[in-house]
PDB file of N, CA and C in Angstrom:
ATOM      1  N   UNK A   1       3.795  -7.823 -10.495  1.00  0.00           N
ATOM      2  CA  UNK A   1       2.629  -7.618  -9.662  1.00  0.00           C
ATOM      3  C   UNK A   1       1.397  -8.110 -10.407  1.00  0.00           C
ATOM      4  N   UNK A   2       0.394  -8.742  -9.772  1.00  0.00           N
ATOM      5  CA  UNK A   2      -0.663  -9.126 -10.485  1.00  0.00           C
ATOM      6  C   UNK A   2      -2.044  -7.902 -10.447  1.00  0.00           C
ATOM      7  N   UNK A   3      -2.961  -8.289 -11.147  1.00  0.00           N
ATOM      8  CA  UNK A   3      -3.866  -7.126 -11.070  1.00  0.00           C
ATOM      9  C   UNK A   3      -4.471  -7.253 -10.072  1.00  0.00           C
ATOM     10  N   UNK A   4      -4.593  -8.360  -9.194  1.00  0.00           N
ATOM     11  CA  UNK A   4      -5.502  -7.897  -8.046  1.00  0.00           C
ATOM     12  C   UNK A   4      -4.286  -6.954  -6.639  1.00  0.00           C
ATOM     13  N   UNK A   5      -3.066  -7.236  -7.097  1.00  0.00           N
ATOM     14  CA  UNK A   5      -2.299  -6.438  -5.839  1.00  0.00           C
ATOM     15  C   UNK A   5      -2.591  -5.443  -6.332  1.00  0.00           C
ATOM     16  N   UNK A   6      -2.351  -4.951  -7.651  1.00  0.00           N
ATOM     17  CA  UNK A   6      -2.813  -3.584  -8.489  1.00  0.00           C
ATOM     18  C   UNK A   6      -3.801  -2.699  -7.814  1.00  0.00           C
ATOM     19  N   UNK A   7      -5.192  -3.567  -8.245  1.00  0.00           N
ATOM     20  CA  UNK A   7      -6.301  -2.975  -7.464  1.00  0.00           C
ATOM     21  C   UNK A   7      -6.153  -2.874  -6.534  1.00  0.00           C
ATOM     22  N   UNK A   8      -5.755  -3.975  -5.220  1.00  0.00           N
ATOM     23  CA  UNK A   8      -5.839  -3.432  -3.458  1.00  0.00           C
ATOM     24  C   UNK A   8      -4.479  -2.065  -3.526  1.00  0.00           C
ATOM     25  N   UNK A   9      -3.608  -2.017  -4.054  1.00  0.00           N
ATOM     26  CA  UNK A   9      -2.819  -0.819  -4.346  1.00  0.00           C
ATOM     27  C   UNK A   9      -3.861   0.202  -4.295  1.00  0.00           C
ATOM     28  N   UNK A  10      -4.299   0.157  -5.355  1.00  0.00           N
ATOM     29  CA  UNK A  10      -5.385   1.628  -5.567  1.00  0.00           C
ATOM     30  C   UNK A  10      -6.624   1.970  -4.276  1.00  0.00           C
ATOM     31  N   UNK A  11      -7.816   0.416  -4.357  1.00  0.00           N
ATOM     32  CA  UNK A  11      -8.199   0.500  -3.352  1.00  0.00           C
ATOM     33  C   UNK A  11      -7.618   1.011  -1.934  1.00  0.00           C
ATOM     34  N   UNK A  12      -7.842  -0.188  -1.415  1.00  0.00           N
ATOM     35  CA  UNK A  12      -6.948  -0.217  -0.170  1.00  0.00           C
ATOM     36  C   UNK A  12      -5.344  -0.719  -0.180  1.00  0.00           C
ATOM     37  N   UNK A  13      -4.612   0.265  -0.115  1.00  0.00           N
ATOM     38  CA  UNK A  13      -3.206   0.536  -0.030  1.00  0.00           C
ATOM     39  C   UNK A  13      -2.733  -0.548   1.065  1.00  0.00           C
ATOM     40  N   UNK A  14      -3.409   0.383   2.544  1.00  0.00           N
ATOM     41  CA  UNK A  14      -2.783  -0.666   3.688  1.00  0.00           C
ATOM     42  C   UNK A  14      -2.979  -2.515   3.112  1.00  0.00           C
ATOM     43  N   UNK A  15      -4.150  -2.974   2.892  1.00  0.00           N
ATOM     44  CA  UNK A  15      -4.387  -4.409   2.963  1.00  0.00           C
ATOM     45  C   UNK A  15      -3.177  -4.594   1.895  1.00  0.00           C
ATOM     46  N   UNK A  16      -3.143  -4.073   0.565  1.00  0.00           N
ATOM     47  CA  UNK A  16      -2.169  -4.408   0.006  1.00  0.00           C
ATOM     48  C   UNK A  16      -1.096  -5.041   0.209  1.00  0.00           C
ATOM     49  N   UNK A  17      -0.176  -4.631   1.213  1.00  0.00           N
ATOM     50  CA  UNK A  17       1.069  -4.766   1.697  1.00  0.00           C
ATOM     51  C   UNK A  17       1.150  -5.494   2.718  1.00  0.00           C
ATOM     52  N   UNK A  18      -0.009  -6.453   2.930  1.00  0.00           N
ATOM     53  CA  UNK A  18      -0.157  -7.034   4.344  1.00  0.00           C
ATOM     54  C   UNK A  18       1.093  -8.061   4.262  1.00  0.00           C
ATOM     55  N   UNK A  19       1.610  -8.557   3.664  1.00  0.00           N
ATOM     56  CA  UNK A  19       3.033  -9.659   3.900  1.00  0.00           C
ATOM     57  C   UNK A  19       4.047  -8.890   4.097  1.00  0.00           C
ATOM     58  N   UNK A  20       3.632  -7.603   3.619  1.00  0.00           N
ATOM     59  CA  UNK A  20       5.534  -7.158   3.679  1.00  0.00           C
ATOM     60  C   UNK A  20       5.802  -6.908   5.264  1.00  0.00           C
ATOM     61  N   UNK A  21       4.893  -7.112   6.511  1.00  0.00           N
ATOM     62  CA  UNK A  21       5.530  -6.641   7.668  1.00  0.00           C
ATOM     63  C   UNK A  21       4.848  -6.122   7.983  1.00  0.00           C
ATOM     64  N   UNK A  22       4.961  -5.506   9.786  1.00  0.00           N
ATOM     65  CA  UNK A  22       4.476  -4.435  10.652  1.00  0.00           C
ATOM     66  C   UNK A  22       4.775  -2.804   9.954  1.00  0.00           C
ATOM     67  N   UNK A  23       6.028  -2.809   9.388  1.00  0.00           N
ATOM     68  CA  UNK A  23       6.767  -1.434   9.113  1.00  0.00           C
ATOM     69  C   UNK A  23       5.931  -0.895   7.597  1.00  0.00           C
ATOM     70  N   UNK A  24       5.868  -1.412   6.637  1.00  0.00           N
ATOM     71  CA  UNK A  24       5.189  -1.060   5.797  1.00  0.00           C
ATOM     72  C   UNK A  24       3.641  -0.493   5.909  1.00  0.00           C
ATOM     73  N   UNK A  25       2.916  -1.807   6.507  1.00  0.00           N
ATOM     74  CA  UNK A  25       1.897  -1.489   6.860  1.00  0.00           C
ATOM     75  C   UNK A  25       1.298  -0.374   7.377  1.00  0.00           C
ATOM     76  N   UNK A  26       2.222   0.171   8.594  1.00  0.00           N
ATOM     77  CA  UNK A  26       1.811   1.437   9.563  1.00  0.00           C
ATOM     78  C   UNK A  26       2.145   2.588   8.717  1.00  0.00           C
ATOM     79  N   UNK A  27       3.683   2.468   7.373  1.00  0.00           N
ATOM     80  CA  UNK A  27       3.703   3.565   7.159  1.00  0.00           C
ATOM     81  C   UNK A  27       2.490   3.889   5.663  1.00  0.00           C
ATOM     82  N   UNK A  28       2.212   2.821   5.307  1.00  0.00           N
ATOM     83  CA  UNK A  28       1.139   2.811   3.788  1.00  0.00           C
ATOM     84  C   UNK A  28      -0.058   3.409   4.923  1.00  0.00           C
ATOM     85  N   UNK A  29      -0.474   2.978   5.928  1.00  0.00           N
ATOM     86  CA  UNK A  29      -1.779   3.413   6.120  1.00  0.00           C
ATOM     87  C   UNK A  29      -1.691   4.694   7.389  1.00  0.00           C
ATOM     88  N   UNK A  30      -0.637   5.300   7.715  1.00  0.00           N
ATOM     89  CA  UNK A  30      -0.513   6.604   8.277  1.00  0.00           C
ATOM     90  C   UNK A  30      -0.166   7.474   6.738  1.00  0.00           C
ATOM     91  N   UNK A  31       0.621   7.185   5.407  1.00  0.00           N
ATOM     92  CA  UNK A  31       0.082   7.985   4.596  1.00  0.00           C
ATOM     93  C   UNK A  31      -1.395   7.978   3.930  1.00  0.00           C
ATOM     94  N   UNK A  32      -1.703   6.464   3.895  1.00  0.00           N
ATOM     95  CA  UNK A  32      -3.421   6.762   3.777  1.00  0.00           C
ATOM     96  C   UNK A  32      -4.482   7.579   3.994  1.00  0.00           C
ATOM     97  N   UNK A  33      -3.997   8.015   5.641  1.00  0.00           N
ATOM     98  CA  UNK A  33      -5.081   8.649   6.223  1.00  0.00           C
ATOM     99  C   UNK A  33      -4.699  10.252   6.159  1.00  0.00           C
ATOM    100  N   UNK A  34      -3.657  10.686   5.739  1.00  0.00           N
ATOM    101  CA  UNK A  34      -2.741  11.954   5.673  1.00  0.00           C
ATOM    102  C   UNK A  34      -3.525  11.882   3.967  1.00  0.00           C
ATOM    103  N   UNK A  35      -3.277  11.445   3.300  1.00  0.00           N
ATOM    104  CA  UNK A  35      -4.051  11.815   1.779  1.00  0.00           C
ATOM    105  C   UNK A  35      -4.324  10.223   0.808  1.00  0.00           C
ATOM    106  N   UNK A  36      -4.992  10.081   0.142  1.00  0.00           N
ATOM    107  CA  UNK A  36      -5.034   8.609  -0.356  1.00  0.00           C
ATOM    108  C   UNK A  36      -3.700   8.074  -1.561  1.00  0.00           C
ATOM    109  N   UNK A  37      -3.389   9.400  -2.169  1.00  0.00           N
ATOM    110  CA  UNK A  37      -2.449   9.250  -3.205  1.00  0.00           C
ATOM    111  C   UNK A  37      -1.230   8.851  -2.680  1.00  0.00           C
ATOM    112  N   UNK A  38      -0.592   9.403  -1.551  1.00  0.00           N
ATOM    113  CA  UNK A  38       0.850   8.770  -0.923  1.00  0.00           C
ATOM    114  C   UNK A  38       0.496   7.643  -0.678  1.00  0.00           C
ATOM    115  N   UNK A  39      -0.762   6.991   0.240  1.00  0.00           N
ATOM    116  CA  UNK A  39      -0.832   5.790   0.539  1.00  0.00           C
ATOM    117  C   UNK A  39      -0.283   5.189  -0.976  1.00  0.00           C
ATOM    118  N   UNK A  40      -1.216   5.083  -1.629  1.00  0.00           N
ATOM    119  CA  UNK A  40      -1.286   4.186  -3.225  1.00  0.00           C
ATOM    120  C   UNK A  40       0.418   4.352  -3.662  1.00  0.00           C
ATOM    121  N   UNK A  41       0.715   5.659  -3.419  1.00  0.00           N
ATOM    122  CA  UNK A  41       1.982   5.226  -4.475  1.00  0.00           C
ATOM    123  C   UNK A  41       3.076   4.575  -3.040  1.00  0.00           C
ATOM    124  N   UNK A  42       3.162   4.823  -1.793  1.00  0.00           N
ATOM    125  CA  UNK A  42       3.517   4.177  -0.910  1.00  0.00           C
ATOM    126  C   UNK A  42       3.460   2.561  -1.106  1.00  0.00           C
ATOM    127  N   UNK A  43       2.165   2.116  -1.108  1.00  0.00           N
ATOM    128  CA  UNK A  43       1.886   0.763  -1.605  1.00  0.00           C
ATOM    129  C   UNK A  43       2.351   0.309  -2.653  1.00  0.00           C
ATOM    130  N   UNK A  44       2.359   0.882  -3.668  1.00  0.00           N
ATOM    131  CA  UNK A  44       3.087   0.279  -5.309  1.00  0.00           C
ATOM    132  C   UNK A  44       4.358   0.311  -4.998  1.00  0.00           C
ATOM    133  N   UNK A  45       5.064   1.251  -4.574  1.00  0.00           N
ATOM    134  CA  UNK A  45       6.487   1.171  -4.048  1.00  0.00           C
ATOM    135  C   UNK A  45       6.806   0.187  -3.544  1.00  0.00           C
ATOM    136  N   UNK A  46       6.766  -0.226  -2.394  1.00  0.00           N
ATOM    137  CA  UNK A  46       6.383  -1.734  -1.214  1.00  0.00           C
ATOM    138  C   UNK A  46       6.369  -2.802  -2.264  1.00  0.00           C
ATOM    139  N   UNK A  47       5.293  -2.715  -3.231  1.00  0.00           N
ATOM    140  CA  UNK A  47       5.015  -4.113  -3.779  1.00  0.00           C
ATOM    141  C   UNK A  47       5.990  -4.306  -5.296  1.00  0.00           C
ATOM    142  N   UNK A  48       6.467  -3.090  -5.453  1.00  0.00           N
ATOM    143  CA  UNK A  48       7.537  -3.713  -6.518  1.00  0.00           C
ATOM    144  C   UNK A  48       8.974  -3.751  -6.005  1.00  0.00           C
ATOM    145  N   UNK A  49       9.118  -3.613  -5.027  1.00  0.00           N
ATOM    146  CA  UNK A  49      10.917  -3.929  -4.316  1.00  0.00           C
ATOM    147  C   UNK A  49      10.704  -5.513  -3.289  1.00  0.00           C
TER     148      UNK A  49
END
C-alpha cells in the first residue's frame, strides 16, 4: 500500500476503496457513518487483500 492509500484509509475510508467495487464501498462507508474506526480498519482490510 502506498502512503497516500494510507492516508485516504485514515482520512476518508470510503474514497479509499473506490476501485475495489460497489460492495466495499457501501460497506467502508455504512461503517463510517456507524463510527470512524470500523470504517478505517474496514478500509485497510479492503486495501491489503
Amino acid at each position: 500500500m502506498s502512503l497516500l492509500r494510507v492516508l485516504l484509509c485514515i482520512i476518508l475510508p470510503p474514497l479509499a476503496v473506490y476501485d475495489k467495487g460497489i460492495g466495499p464501498i457501501l460497506l467502508t462507508l455504512i461503517l463510517t457513518i456507524v463510527g470512524w474506526v470500523p470504517g478505517v480498519i474496514a478500509a485497510i482490510i479492503f486495501n491489503v487483500m
